[in-house]
Every structure is written in structure tokens, then in C-alpha cells.
N, C-alpha and C. Protein backbone atom coordinates (compact mmCIF):
# COMPACT_ATOMS: atom_id res chain seq x y z
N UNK A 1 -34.75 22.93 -9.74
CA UNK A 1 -33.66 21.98 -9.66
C UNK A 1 -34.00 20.77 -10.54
N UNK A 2 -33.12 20.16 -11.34
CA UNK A 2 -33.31 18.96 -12.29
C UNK A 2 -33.14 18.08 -11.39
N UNK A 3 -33.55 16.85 -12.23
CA UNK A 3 -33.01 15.59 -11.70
C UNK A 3 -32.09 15.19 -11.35
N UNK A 4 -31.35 15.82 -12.55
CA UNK A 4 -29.31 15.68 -12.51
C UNK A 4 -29.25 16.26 -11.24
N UNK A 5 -29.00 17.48 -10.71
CA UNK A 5 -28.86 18.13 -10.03
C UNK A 5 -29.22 17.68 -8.32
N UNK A 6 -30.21 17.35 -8.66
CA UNK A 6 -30.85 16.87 -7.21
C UNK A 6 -30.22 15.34 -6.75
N UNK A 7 -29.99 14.23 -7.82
CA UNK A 7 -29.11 13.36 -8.13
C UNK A 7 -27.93 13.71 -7.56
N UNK A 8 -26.83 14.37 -7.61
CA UNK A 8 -25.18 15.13 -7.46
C UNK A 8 -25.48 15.69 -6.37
N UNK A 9 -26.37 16.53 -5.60
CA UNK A 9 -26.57 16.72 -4.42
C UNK A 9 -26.90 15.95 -3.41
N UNK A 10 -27.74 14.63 -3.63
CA UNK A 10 -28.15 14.16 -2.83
C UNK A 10 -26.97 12.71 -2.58
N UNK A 11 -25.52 12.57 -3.97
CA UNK A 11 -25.06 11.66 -3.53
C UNK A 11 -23.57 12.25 -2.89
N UNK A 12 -23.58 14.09 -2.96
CA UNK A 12 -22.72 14.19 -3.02
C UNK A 12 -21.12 13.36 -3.17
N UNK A 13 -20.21 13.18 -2.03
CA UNK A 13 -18.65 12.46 -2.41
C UNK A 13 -19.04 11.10 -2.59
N UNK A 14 -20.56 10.83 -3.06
CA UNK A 14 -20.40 9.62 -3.69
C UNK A 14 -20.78 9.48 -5.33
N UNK A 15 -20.65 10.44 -5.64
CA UNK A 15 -21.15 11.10 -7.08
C UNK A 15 -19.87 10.34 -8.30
N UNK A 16 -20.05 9.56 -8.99
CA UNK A 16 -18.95 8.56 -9.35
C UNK A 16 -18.06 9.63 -10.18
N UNK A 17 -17.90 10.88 -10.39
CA UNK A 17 -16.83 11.01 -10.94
C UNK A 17 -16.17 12.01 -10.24
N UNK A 18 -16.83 12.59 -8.63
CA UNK A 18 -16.05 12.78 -7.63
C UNK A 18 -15.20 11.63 -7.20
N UNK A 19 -15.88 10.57 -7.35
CA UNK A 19 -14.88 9.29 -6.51
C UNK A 19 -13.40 9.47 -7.95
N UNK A 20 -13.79 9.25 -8.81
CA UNK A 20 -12.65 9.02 -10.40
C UNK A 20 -11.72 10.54 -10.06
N UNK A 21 -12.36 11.87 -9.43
CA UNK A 21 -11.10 12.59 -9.52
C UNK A 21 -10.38 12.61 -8.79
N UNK A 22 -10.73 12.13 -7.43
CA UNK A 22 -10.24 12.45 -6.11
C UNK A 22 -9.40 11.06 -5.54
N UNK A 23 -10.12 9.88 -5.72
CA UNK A 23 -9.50 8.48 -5.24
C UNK A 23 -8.53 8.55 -6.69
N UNK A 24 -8.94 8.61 -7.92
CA UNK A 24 -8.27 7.21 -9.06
C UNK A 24 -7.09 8.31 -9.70
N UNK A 25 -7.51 9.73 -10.12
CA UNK A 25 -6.61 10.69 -11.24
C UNK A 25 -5.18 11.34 -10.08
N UNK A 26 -5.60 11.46 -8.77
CA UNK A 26 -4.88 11.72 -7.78
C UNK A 26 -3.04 10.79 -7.79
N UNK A 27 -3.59 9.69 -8.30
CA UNK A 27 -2.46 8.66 -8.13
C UNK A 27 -1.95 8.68 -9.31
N UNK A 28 -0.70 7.70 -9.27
CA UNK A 28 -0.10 7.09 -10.70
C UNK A 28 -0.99 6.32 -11.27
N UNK A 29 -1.51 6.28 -12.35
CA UNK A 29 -2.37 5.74 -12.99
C UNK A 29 -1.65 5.15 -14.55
N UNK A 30 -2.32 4.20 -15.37
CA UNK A 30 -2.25 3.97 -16.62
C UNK A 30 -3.58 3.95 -17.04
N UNK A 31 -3.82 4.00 -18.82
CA UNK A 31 -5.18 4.41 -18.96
C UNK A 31 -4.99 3.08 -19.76
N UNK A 32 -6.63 3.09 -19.96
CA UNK A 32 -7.39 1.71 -20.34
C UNK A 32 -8.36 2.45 -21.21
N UNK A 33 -8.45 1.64 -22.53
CA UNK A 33 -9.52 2.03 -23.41
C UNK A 33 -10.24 0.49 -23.80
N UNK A 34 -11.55 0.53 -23.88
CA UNK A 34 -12.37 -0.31 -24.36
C UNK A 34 -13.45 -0.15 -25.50
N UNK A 35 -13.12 -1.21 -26.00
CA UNK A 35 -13.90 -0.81 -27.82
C UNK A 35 -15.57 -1.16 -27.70
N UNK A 36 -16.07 -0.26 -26.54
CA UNK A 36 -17.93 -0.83 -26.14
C UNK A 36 -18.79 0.77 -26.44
N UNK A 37 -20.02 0.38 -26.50
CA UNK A 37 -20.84 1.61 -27.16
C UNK A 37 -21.13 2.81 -26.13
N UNK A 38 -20.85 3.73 -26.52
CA UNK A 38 -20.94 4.90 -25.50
C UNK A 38 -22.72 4.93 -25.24
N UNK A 39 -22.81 4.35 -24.40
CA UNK A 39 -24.82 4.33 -23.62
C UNK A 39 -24.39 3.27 -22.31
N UNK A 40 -25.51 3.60 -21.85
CA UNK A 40 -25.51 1.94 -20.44
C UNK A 40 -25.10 1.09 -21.42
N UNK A 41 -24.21 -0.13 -20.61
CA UNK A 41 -24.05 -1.36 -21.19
C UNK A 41 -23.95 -2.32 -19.97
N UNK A 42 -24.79 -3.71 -20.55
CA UNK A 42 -25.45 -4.60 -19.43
C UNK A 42 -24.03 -5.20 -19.23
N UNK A 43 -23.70 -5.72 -18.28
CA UNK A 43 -21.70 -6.18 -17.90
C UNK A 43 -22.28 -7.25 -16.90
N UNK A 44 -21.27 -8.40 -17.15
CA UNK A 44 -21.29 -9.15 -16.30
C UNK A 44 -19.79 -9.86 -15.95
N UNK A 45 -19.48 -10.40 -14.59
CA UNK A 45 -18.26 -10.69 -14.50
C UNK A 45 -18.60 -12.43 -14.73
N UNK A 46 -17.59 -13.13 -15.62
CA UNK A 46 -17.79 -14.65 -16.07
C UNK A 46 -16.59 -14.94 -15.44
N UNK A 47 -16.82 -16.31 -15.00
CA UNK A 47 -15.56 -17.08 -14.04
C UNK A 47 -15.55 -18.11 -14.96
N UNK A 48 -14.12 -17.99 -16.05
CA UNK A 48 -14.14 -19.69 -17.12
C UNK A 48 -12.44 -20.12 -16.50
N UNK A 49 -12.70 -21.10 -17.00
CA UNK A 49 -11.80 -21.99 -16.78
C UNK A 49 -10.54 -21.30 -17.42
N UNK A 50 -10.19 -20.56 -18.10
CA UNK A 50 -9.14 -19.47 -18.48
C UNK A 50 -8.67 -18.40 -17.80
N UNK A 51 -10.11 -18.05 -16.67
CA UNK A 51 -9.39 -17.11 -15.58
C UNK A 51 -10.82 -16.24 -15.82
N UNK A 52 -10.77 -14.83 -15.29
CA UNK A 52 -11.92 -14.33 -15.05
C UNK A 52 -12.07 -12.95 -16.06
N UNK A 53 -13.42 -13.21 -16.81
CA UNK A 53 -13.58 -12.23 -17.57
C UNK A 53 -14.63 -11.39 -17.10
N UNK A 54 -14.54 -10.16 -17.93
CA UNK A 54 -15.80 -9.10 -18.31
C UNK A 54 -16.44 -9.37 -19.08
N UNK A 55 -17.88 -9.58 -19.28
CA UNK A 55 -18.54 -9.39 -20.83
C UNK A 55 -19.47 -8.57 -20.90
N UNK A 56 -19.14 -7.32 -22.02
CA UNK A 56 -19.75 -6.15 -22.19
C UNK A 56 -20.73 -6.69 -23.49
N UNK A 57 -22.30 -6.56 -23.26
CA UNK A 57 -22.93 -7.00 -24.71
C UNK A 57 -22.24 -8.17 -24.84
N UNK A 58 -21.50 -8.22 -26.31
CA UNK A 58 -21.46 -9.79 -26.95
C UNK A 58 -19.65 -9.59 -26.67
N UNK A 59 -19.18 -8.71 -25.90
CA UNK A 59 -17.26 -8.68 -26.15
C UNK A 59 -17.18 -9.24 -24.93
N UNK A 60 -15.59 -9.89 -24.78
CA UNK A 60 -15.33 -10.31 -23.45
C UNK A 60 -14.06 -10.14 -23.54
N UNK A 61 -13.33 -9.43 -22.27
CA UNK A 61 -12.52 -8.62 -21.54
C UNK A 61 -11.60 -9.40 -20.46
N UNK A 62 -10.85 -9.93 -21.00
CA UNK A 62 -10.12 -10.76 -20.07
C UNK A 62 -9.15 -10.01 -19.04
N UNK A 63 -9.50 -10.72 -17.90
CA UNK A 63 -9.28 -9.33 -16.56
C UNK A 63 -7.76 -10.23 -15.85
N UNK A 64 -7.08 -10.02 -15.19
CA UNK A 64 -6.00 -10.69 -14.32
C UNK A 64 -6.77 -10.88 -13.24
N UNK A 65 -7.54 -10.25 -12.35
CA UNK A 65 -8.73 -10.74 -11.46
C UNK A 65 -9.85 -10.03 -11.03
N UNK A 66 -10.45 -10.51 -9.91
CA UNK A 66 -11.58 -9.91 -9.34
C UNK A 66 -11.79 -8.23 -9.45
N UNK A 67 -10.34 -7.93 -8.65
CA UNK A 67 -10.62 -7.14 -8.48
C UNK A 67 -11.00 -5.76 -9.33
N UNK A 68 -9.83 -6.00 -10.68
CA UNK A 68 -10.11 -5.22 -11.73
C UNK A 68 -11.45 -5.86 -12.55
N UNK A 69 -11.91 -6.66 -12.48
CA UNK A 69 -13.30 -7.28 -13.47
C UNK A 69 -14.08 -6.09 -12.77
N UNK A 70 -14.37 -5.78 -11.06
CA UNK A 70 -14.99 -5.50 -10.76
C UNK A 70 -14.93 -4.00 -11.16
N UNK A 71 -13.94 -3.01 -11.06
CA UNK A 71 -13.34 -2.26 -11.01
C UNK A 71 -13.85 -1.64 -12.78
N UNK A 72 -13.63 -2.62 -14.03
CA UNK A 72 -13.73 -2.50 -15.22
C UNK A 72 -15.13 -2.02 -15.25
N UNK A 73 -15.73 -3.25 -14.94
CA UNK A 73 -17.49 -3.00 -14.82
C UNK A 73 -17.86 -1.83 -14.88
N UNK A 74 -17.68 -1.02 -13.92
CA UNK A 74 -17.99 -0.15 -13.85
C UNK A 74 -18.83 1.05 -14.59
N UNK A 75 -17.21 0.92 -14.97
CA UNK A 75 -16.96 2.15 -16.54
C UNK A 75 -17.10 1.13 -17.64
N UNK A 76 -17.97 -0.21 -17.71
CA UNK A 76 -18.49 -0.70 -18.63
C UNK A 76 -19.81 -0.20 -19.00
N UNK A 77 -20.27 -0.20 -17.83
CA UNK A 77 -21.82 0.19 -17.52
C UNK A 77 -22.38 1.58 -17.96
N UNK A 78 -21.28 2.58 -17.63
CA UNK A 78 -21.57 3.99 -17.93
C UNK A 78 -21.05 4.06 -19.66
N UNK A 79 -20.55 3.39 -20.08
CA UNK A 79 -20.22 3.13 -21.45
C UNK A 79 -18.95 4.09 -21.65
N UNK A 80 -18.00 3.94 -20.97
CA UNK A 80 -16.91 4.86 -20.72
C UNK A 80 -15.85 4.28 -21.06
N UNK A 81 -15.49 4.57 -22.97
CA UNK A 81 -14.11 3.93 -23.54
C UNK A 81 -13.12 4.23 -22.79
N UNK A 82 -12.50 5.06 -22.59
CA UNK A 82 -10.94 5.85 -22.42
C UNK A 82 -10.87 6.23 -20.89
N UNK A 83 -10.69 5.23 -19.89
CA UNK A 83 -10.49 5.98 -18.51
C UNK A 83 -9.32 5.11 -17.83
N UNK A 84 -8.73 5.55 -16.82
CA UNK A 84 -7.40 5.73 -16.01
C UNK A 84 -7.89 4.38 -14.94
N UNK A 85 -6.97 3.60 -14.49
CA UNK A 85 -6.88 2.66 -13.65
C UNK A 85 -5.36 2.86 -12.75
N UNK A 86 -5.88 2.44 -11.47
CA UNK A 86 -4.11 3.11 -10.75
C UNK A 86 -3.83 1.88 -10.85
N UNK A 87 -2.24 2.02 -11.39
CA UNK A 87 -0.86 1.28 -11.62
C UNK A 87 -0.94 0.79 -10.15
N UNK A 88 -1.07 1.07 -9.10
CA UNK A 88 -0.93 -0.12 -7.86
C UNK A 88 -1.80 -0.85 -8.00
N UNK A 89 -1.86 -2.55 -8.32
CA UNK A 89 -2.73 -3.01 -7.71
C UNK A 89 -3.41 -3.68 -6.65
N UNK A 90 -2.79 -3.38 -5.58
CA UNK A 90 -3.36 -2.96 -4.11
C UNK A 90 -4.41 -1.99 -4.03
N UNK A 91 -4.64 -1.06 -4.68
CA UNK A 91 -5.75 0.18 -4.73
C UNK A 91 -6.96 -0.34 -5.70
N UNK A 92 -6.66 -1.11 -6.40
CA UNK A 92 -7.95 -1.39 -7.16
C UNK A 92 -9.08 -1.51 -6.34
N UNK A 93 -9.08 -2.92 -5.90
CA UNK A 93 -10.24 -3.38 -4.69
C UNK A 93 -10.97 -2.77 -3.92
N UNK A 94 -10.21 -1.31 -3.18
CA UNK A 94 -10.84 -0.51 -2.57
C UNK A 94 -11.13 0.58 -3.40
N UNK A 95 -10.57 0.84 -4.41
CA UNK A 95 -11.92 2.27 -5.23
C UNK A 95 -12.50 1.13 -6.42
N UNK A 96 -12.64 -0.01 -6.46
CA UNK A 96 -13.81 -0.75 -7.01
C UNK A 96 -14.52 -1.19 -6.13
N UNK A 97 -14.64 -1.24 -4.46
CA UNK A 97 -15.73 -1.09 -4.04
C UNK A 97 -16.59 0.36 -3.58
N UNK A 98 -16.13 1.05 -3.53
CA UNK A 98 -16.44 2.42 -3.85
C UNK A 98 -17.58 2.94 -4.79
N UNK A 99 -16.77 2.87 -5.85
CA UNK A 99 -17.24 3.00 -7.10
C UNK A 99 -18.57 2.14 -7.21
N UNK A 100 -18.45 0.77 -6.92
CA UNK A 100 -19.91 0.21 -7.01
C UNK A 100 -21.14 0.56 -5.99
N UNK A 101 -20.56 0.62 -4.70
CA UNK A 101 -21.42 1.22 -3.81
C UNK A 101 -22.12 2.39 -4.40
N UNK A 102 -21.47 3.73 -5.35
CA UNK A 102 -21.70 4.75 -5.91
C UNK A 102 -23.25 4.50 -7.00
N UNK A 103 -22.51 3.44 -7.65
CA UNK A 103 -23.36 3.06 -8.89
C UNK A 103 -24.54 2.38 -7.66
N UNK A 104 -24.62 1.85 -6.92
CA UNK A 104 -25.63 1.08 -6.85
C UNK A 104 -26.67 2.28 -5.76
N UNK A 105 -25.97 3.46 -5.23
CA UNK A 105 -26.67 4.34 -4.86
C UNK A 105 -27.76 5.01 -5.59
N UNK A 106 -26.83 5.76 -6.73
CA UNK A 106 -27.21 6.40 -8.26
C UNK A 106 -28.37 5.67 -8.33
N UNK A 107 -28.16 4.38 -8.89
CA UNK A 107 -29.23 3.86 -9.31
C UNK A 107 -30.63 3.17 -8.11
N UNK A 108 -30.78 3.47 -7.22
CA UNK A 108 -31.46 3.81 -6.36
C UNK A 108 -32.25 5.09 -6.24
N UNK A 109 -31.25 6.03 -6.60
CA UNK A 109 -32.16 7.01 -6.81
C UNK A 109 -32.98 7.77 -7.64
N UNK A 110 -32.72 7.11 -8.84
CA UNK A 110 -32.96 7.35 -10.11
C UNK A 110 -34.28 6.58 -10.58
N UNK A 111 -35.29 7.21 -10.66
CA UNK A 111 -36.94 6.74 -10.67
C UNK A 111 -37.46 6.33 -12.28
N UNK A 112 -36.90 6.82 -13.27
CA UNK A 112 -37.46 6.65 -14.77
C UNK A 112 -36.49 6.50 -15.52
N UNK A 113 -36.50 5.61 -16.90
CA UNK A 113 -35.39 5.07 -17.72
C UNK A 113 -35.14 6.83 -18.22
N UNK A 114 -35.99 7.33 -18.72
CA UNK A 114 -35.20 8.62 -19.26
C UNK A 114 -33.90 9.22 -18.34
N UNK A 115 -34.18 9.12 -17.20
CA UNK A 115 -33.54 9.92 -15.96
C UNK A 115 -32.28 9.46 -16.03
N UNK A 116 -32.43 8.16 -15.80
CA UNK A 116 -31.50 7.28 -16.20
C UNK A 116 -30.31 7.56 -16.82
N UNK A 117 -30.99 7.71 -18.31
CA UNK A 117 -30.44 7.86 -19.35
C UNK A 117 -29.41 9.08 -18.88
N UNK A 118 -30.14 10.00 -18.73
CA UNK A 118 -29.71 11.53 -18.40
C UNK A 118 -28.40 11.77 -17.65
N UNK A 119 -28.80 10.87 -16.26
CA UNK A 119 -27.69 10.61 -15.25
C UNK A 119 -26.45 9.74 -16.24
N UNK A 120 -26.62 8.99 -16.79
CA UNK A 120 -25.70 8.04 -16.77
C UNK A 120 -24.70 9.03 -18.20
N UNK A 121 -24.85 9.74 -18.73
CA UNK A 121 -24.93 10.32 -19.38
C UNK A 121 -23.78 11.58 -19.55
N UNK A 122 -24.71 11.87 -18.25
CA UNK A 122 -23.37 13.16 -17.57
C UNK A 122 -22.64 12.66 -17.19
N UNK A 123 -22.68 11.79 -15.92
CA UNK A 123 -21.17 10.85 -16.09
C UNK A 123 -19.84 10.62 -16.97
N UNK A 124 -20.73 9.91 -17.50
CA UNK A 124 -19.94 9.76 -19.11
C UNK A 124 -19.11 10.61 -19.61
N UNK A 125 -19.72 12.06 -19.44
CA UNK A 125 -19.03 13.54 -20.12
C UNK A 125 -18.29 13.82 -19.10
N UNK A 126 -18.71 13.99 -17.86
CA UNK A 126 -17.49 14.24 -16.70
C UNK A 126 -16.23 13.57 -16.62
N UNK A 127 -16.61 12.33 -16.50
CA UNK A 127 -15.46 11.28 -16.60
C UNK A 127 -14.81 11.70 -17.85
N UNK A 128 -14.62 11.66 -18.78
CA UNK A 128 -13.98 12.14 -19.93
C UNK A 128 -13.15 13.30 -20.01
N UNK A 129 -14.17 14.88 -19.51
CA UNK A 129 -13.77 15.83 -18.79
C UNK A 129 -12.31 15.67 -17.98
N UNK A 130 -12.17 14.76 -17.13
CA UNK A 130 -11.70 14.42 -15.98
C UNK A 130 -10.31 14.13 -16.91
N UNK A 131 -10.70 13.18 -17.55
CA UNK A 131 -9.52 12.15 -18.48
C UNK A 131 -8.99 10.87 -18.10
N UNK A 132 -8.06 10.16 -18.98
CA UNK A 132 -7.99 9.27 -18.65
C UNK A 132 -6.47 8.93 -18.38
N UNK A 133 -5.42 10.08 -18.86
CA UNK A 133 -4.27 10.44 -18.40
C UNK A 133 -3.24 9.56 -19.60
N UNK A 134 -2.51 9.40 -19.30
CA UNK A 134 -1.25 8.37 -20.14
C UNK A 134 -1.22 6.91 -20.19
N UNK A 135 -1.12 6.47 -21.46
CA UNK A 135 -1.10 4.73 -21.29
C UNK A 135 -0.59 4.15 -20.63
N UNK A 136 0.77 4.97 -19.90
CA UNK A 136 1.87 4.28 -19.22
C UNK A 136 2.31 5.45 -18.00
N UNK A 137 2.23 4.98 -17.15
CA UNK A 137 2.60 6.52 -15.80
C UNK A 137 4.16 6.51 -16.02
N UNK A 138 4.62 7.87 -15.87
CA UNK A 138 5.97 8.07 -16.31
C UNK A 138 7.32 7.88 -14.67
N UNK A 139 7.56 7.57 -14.89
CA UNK A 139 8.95 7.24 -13.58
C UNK A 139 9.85 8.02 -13.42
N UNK A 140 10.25 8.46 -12.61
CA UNK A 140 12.03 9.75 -12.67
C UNK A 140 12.93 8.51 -12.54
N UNK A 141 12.97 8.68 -13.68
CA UNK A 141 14.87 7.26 -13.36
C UNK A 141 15.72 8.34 -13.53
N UNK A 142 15.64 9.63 -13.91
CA UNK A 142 17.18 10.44 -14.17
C UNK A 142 17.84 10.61 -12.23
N UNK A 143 18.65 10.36 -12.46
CA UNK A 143 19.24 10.40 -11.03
C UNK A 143 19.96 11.65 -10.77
N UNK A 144 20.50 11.86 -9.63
CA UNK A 144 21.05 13.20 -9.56
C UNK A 144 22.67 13.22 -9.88
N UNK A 145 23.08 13.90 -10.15
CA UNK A 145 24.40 13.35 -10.59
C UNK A 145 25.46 13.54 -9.16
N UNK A 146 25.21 13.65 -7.83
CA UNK A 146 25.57 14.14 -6.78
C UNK A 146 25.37 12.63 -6.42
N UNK A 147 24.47 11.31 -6.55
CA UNK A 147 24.01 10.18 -6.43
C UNK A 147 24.84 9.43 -7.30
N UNK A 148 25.57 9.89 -8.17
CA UNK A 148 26.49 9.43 -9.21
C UNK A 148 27.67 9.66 -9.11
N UNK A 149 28.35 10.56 -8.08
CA UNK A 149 29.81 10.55 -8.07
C UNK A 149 30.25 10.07 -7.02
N UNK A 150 31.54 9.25 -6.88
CA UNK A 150 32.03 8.40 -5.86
C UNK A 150 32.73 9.14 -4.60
N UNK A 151 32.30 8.80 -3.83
CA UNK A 151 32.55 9.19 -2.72
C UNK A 151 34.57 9.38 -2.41
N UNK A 152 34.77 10.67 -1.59
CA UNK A 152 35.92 11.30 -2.23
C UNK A 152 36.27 11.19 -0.50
């Protein structure tokens, strides 16, 4: 058994891209792409007087709030351009604490930078795997035309 392996078993449904298929691709979603280097990237959430950002490396990511800064992070960290965020934002907060609980497991269990590397890695490819869906979630506005004729 690898590392990977023993890693994904031992966090099972907390394995971060079980949480991304099951909590985040499940819903209406819009996708989010970020222009940061596919490897770990060090992220921090900054509180300026403009409102609250991300800063990935030397870029900064201006968030509407907490909850998505936190939420962004994430998939800053795993270096994950192209992934899906759900269009409610009521749901953020709770699969961005999720998701971090996940990451902060992972990395608990993970003993050497190579391993690291390895784990954070597959992620990366899963999540991608997974996708990141449409820029914009699509709506049924066509109505029925039975909803359209006047009552007789």
C-alpha cells in the first residue's frame, strides 16, 4: 500500500475531492478560475480596508467575504486553477469549513515534504477529473405553454 493510498483510506469521506464531488458538483454551481501555479501555494486571507482578500504568492484575490476567502484558499493551496463554487451563497461557509477541516487532516497525516508533494498532487488531478462545470449555472426560464394560456 502507498502513501497515497493509505492517506484516502485513512481519511476516507474526508478525502478533499470526495468532499468537491459529493457536497460542491452535486449542486448548481458556477466555475472560478485562478491565474496561480499548479504546486502547493502558501495563501493567506488579508483584511484591508477595501474589504477582504486572498493572497496567493505575490497575487491578491479580492473575495465579497469570509466565507468564500476561506472557501478560495483552499483550492489555492492545492494549486487548483479551474474549479466550481455553488451559486448559493448560504452553502459556501459550510463546505468551506469542511473542506478545511479535510486539508488540515491530510496534512496531519502526511509525514515528509515528498509525500506531500505526492498527496497534494493527486488532488489536484482528481479535482480536475471531477471538473469545474460552467461559468454560469443554466436556469429553465422556458415555461410551459399550459402556464401561458389564459384561463378559459
Amino acid at each position: 500500500m502507498t502513501i497515497l493510498d493509505d492517506i484516502k483510506a485513512r481519511l476516507a469521506e474526508d478525502w478533499l475531492p470526495s468532499i468537491y464531488a459529493k457536497r460542491v458538483r452535486t449542486q448548481r454551481t458556477r466555475s472560478i478560475s485562478l491565474e496561480i501555479a499548479e504546486r502547493e501555494n502558501p495563501s493567506e486571507i488579508l483584511y484591508t480596508l477595501l474589504g477582504i482578500e486572498l493572497k496567493v504568492g505575490k497575487r491578491r484575490i479580492s473575495c465579497p467575504d469570509l466565507a468564500t476567502a476561506r472557501y478560495l484558499r483552499v483550492f489555492a493551496r492545492l494549486g487548483c486553477r479551474d474549479f466550481a463554487i455553488p451559486y448559493n451563497i448560504t452553502k459556501i461557509s459550510v463546505i468551506a469549513d469542511e473542506l478545511e477541516t479535510a486539508w488540515q487532516r491530510m496534512a496531519l497525516l502526511i509525514e515528509d515534504k515528498r509525500s506531500r508533494s505526492t498527496v497534494i498532487k493527486s488532488i489536484r488531478l482528481e479535482m480536475a477529473r471531477i471538473g469545474a462545470g460552467d461559468a454560469m449555472p443554466e436556469f429553465n426560464t422556458v415555461a410551459s405553454t399550459r402556464d401561458l394560456t389564459p384561463n378559459e
